[in-house]
PDB file of N, CA and C in Angstrom:
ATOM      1  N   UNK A   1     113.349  68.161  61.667  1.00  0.00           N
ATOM      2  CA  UNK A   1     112.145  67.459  61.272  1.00  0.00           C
ATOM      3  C   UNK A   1     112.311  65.933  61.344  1.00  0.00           C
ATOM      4  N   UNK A   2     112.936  65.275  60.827  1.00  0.00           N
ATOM      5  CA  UNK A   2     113.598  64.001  60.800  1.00  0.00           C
ATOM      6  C   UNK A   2     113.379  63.086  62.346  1.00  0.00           C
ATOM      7  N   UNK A   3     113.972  63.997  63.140  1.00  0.00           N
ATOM      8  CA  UNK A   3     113.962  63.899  64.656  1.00  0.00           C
ATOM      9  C   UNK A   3     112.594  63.583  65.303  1.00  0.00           C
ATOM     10  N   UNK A   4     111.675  64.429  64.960  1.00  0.00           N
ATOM     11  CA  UNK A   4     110.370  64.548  65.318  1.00  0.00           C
ATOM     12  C   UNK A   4     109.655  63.513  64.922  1.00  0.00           C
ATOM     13  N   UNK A   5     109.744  63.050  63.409  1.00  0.00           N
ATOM     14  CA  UNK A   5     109.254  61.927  62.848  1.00  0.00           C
ATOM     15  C   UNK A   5     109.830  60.383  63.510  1.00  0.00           C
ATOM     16  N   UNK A   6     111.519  60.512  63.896  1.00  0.00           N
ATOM     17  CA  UNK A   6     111.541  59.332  64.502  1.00  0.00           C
ATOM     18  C   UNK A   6     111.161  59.437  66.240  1.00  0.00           C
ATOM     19  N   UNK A   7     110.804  60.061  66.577  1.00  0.00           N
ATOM     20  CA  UNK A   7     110.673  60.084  68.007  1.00  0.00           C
ATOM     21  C   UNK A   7     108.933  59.723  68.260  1.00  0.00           C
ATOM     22  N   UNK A   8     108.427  59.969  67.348  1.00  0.00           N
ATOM     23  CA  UNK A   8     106.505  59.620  66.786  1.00  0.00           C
ATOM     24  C   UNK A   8     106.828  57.955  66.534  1.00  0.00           C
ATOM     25  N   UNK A   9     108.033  57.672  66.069  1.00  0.00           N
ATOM     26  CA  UNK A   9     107.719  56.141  65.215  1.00  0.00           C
ATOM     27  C   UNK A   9     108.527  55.549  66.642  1.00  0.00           C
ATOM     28  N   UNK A  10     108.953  55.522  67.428  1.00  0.00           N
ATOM     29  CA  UNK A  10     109.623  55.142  68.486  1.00  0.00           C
ATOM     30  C   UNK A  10     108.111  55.224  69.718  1.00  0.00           C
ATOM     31  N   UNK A  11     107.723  56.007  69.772  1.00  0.00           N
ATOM     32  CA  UNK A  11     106.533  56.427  70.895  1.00  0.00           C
ATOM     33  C   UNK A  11     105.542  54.977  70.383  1.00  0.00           C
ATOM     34  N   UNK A  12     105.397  54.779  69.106  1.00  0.00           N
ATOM     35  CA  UNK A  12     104.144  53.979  68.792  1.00  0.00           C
ATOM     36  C   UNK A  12     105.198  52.301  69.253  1.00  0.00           C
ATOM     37  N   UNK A  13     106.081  52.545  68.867  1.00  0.00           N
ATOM     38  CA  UNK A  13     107.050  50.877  68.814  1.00  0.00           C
ATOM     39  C   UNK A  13     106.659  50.860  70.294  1.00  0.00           C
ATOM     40  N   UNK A  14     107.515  51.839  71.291  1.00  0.00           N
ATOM     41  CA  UNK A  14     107.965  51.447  72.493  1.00  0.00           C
ATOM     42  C   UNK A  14     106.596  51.900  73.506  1.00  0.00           C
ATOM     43  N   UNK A  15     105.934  51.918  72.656  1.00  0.00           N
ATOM     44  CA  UNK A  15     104.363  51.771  74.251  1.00  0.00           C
ATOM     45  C   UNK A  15     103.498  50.815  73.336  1.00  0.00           C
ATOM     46  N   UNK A  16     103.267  50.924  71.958  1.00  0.00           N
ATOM     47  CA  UNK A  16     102.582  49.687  71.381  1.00  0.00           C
ATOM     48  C   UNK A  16     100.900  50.409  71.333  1.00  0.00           C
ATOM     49  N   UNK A  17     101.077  51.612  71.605  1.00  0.00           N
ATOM     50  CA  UNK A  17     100.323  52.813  71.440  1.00  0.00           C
ATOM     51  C   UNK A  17      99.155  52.236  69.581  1.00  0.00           C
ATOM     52  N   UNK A  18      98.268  52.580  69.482  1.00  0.00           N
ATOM     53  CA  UNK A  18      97.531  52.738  68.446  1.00  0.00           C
ATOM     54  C   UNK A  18      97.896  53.959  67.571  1.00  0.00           C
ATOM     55  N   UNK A  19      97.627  54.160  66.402  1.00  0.00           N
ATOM     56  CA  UNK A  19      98.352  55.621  66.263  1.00  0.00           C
ATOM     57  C   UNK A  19      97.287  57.197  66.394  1.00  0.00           C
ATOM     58  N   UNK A  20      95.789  56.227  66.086  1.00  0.00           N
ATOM     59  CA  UNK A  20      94.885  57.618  66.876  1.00  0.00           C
ATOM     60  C   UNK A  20      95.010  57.587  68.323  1.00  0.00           C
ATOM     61  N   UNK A  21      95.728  56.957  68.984  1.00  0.00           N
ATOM     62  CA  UNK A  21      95.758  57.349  70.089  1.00  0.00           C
ATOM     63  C   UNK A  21      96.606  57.923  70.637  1.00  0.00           C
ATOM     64  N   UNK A  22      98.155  57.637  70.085  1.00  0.00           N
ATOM     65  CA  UNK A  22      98.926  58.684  69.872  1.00  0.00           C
ATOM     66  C   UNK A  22      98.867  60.287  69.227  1.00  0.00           C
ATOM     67  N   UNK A  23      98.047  60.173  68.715  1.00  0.00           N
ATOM     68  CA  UNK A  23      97.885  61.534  68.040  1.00  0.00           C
ATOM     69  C   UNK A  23      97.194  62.045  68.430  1.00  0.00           C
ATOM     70  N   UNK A  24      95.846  62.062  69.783  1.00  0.00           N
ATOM     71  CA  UNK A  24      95.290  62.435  70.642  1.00  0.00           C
ATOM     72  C   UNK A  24      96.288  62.644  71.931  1.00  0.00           C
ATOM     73  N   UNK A  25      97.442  62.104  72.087  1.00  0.00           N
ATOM     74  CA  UNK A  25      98.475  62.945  73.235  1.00  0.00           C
ATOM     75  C   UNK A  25      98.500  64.418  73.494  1.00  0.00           C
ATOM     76  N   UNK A  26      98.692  65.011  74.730  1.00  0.00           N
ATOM     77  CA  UNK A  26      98.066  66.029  74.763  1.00  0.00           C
ATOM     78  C   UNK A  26      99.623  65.644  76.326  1.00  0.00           C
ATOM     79  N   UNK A  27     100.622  67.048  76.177  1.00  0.00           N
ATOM     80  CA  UNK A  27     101.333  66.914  77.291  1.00  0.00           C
ATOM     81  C   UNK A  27     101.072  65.813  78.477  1.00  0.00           C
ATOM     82  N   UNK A  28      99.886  67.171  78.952  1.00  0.00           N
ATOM     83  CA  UNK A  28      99.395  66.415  80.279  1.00  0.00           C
ATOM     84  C   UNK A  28      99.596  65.093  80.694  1.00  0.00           C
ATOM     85  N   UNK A  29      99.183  64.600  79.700  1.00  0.00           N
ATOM     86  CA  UNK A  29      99.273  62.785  79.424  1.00  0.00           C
ATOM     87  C   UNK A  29     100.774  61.970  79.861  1.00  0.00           C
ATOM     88  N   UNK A  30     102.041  62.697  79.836  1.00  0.00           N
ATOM     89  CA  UNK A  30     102.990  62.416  79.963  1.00  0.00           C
ATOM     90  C   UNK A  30     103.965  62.507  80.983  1.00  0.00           C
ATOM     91  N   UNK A  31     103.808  61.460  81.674  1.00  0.00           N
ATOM     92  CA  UNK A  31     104.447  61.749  82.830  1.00  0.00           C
ATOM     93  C   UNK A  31     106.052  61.003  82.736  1.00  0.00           C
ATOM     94  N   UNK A  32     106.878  61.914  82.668  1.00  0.00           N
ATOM     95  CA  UNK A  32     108.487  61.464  82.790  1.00  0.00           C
ATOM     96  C   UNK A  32     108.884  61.256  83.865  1.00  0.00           C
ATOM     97  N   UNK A  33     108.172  61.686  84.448  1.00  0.00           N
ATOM     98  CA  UNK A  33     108.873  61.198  86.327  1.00  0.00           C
ATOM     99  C   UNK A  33     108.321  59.298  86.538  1.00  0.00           C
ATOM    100  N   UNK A  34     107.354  59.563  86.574  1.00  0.00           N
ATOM    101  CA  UNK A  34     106.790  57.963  86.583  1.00  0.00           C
ATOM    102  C   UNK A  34     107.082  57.031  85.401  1.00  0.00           C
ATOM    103  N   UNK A  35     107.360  57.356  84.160  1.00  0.00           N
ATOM    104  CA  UNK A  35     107.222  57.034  83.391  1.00  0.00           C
ATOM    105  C   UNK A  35     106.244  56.497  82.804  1.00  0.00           C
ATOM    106  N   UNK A  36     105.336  57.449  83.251  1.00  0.00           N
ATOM    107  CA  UNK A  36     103.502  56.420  82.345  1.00  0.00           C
ATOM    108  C   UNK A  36     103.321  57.543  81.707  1.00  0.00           C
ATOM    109  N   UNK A  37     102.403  57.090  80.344  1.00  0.00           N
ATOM    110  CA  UNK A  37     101.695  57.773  79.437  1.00  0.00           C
ATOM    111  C   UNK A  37     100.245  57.102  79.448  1.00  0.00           C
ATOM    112  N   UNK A  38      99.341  58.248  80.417  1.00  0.00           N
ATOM    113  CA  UNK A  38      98.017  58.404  80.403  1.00  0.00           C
ATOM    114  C   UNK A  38      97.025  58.095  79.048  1.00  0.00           C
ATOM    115  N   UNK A  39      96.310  57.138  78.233  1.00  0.00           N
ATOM    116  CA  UNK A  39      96.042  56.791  77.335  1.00  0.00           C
ATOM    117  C   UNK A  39      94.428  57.462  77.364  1.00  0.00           C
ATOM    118  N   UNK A  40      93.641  58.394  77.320  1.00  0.00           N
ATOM    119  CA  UNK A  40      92.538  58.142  77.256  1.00  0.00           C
ATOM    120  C   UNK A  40      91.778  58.404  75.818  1.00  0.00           C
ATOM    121  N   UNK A  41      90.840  57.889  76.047  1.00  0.00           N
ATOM    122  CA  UNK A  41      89.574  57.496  74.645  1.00  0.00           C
ATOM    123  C   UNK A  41      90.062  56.877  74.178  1.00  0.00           C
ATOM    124  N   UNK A  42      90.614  55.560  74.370  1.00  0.00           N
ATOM    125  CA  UNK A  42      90.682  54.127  73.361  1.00  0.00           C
ATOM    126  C   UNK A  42      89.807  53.851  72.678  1.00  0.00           C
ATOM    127  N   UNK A  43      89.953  52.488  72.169  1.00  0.00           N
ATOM    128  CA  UNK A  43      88.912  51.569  71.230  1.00  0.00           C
ATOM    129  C   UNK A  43      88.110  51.573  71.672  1.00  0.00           C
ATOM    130  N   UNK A  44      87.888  51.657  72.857  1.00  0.00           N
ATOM    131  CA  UNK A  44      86.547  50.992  74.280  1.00  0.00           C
ATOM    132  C   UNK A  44      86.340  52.415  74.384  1.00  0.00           C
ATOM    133  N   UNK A  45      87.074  53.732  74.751  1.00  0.00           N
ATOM    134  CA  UNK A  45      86.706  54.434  75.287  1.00  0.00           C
ATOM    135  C   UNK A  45      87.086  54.801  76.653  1.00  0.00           C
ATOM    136  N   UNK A  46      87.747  53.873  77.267  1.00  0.00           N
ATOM    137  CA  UNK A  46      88.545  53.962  78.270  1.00  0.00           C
ATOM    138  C   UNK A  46      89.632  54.495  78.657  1.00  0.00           C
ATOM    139  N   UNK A  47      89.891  54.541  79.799  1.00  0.00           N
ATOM    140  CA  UNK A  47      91.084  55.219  80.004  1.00  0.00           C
ATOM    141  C   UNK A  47      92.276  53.917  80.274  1.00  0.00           C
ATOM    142  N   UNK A  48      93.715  54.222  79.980  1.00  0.00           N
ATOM    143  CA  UNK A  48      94.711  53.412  80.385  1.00  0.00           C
ATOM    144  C   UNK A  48      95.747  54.081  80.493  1.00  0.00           C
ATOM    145  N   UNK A  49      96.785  53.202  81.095  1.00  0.00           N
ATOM    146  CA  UNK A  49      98.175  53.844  82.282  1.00  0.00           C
ATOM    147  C   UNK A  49      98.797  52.749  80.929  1.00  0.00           C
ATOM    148  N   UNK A  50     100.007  53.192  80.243  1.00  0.00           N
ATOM    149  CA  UNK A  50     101.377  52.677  79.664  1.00  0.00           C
ATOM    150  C   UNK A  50     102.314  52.851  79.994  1.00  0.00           C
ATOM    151  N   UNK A  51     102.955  51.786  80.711  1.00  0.00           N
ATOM    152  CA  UNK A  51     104.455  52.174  81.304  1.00  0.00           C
ATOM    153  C   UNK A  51     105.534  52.169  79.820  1.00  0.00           C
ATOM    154  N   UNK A  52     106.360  53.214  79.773  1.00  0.00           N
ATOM    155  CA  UNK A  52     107.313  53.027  79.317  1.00  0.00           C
ATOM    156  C   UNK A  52     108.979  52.729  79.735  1.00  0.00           C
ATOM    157  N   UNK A  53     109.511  52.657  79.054  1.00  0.00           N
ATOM    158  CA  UNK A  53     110.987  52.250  79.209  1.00  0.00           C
ATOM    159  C   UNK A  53     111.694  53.518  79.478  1.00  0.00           C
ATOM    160  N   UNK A  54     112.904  53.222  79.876  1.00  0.00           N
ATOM    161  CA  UNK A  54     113.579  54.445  79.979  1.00  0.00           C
ATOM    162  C   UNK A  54     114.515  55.160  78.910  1.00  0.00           C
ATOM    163  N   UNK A  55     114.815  54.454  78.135  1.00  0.00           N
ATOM    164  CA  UNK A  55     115.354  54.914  76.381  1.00  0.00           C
ATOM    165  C   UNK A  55     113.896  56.049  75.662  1.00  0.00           C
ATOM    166  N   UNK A  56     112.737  55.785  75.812  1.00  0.00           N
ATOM    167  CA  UNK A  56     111.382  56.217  75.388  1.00  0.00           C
ATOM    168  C   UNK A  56     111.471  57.164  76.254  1.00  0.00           C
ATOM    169  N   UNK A  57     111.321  56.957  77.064  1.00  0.00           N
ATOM    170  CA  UNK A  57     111.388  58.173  78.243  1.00  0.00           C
ATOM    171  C   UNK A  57     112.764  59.529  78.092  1.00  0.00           C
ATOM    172  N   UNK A  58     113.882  59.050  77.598  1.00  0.00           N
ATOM    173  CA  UNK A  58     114.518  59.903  77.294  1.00  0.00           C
ATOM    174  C   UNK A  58     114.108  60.693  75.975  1.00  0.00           C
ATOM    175  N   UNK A  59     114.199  59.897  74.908  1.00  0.00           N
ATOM    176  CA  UNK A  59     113.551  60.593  73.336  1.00  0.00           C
ATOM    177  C   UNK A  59     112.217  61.361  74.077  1.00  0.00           C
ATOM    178  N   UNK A  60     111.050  60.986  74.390  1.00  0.00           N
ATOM    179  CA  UNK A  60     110.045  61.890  74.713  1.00  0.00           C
ATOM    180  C   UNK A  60     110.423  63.132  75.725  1.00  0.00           C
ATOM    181  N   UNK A  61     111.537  63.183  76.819  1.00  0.00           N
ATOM    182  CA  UNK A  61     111.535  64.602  77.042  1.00  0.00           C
ATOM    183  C   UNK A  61     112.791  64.994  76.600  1.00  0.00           C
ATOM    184  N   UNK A  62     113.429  64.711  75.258  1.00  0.00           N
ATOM    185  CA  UNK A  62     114.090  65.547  74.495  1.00  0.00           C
ATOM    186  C   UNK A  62     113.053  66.659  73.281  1.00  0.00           C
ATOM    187  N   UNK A  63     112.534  64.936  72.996  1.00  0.00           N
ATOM    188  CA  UNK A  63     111.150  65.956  71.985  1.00  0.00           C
ATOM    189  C   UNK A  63     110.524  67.147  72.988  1.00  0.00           C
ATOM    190  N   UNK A  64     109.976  66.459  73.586  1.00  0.00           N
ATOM    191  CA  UNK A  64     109.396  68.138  74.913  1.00  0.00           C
ATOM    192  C   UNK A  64     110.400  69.148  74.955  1.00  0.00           C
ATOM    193  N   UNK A  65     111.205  69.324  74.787  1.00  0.00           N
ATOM    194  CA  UNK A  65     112.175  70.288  74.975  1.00  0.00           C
ATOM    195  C   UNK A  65     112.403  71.095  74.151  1.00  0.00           C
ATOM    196  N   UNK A  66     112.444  69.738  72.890  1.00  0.00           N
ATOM    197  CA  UNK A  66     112.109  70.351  71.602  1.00  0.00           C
ATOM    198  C   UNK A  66     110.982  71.150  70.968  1.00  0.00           C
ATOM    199  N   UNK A  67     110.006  70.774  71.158  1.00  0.00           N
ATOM    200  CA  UNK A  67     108.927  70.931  71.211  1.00  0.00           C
ATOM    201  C   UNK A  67     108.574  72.548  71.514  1.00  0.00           C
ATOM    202  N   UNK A  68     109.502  72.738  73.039  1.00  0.00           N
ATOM    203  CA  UNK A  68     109.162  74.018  73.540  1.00  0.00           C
ATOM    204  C   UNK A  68     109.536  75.246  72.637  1.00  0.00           C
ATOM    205  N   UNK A  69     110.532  74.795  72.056  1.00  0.00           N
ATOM    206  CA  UNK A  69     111.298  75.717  71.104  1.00  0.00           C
ATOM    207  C   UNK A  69     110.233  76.147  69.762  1.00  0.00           C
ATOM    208  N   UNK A  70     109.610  75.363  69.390  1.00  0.00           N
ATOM    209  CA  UNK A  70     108.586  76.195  68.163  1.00  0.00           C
ATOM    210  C   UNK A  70     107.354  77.080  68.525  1.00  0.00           C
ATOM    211  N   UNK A  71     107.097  77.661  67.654  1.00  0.00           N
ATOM    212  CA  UNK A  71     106.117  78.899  67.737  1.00  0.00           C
ATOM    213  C   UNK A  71     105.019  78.302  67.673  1.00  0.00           C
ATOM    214  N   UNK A  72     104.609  78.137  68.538  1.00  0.00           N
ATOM    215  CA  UNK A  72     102.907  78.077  68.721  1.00  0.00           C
ATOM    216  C   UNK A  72     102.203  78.643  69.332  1.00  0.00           C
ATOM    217  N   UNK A  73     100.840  78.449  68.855  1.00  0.00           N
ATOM    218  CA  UNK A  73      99.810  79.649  69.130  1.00  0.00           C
ATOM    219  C   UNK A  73      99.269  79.036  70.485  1.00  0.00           C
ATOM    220  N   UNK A  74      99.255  79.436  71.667  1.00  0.00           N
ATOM    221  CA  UNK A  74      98.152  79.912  72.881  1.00  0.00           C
ATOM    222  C   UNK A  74      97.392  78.842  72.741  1.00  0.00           C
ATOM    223  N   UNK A  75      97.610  77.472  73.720  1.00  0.00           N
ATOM    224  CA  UNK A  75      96.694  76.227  74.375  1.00  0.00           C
ATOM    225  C   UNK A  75      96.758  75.134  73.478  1.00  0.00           C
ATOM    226  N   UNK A  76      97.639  75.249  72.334  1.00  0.00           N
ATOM    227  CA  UNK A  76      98.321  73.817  71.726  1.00  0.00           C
ATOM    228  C   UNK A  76      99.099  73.198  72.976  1.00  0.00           C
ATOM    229  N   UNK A  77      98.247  71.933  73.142  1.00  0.00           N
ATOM    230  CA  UNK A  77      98.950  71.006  73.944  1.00  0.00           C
ATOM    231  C   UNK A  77      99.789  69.872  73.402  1.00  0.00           C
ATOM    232  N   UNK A  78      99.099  69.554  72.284  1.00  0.00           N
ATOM    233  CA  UNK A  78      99.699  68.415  71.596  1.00  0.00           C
ATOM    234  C   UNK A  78     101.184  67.956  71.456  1.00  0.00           C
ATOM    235  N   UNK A  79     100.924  66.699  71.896  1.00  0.00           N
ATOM    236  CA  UNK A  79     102.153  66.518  72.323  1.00  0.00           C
ATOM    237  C   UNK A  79     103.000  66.315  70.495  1.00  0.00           C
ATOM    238  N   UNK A  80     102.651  65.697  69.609  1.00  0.00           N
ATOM    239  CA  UNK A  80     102.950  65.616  68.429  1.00  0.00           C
ATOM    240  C   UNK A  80     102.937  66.758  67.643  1.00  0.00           C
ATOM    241  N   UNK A  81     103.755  67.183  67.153  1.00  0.00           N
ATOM    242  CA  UNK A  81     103.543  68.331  66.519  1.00  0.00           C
ATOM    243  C   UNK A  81     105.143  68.225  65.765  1.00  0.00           C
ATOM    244  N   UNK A  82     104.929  68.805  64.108  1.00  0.00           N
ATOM    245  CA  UNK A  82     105.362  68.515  63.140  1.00  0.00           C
ATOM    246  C   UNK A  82     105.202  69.943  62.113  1.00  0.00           C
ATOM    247  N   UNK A  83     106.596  70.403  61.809  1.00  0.00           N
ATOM    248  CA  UNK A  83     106.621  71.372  61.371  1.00  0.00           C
ATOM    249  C   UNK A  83     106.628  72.844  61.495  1.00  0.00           C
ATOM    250  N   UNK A  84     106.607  72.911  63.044  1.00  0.00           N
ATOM    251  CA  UNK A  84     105.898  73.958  63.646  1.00  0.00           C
ATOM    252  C   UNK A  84     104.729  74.069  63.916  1.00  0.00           C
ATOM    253  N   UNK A  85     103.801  72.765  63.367  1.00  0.00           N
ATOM    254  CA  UNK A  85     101.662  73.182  63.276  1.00  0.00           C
ATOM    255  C   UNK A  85     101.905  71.708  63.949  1.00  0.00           C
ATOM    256  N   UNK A  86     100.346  72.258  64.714  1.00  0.00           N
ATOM    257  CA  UNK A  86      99.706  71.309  65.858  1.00  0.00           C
ATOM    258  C   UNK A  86      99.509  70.216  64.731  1.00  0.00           C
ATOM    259  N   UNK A  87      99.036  69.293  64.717  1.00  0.00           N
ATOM    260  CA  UNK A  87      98.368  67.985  63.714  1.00  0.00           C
ATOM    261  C   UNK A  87      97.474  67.896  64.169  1.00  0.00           C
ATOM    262  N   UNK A  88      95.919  68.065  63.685  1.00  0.00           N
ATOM    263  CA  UNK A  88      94.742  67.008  64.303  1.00  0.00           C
ATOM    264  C   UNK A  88      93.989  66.513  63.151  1.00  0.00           C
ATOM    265  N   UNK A  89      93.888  65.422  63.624  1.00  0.00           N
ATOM    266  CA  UNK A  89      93.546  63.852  62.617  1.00  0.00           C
ATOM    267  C   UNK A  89      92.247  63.634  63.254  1.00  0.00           C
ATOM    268  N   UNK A  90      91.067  63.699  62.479  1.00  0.00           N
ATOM    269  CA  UNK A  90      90.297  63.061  63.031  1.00  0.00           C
ATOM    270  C   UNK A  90      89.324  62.014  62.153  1.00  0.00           C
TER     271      UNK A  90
END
């Protein structure tokens, strides 16, 4: 658990991410090969490209990995997830 929580507080430092907008991450959004994280529905409503670093880029597909390992139910995408349960904040 610990892990999960710092890898959420690292995602917001190292893209500079908003935190509803982090918490609207959704896999898809994450591209480790390129290293961009797809931002959409901002403040504006827009869409945006965040390059990250490559330290961020490692923690995020350890979390994915991690990630894969808990029980979830059928079309949880979310990339945040805490405890075993999806989170949605709205």
């Amino acid at each position: 658990m610990p892990a999960i929580y710092r890898t959420h507080l690292l995602l917001l430092y190292g893209s500079g991410m908003r935190i509803g907008e982090a918490l609207r991450l959704v896999l898809q959004n994450v591209d480790l090969t390129e290293q961009i994280i797809t931002v959409r529905g901002t403040k504006f409503f827009k869409t945006r490209l965040v390059p990250i670093g490559p330290k961020l880029n490692c923690e995020l597909a350890a979390h994915i990995e991690r990630r894969r390992l808990l029980p979830l139910s059928r079309g949880q995408e979310s990339l945040l997830v805490v405890g075993g349960e999806e989170r949605r904040f709205r």
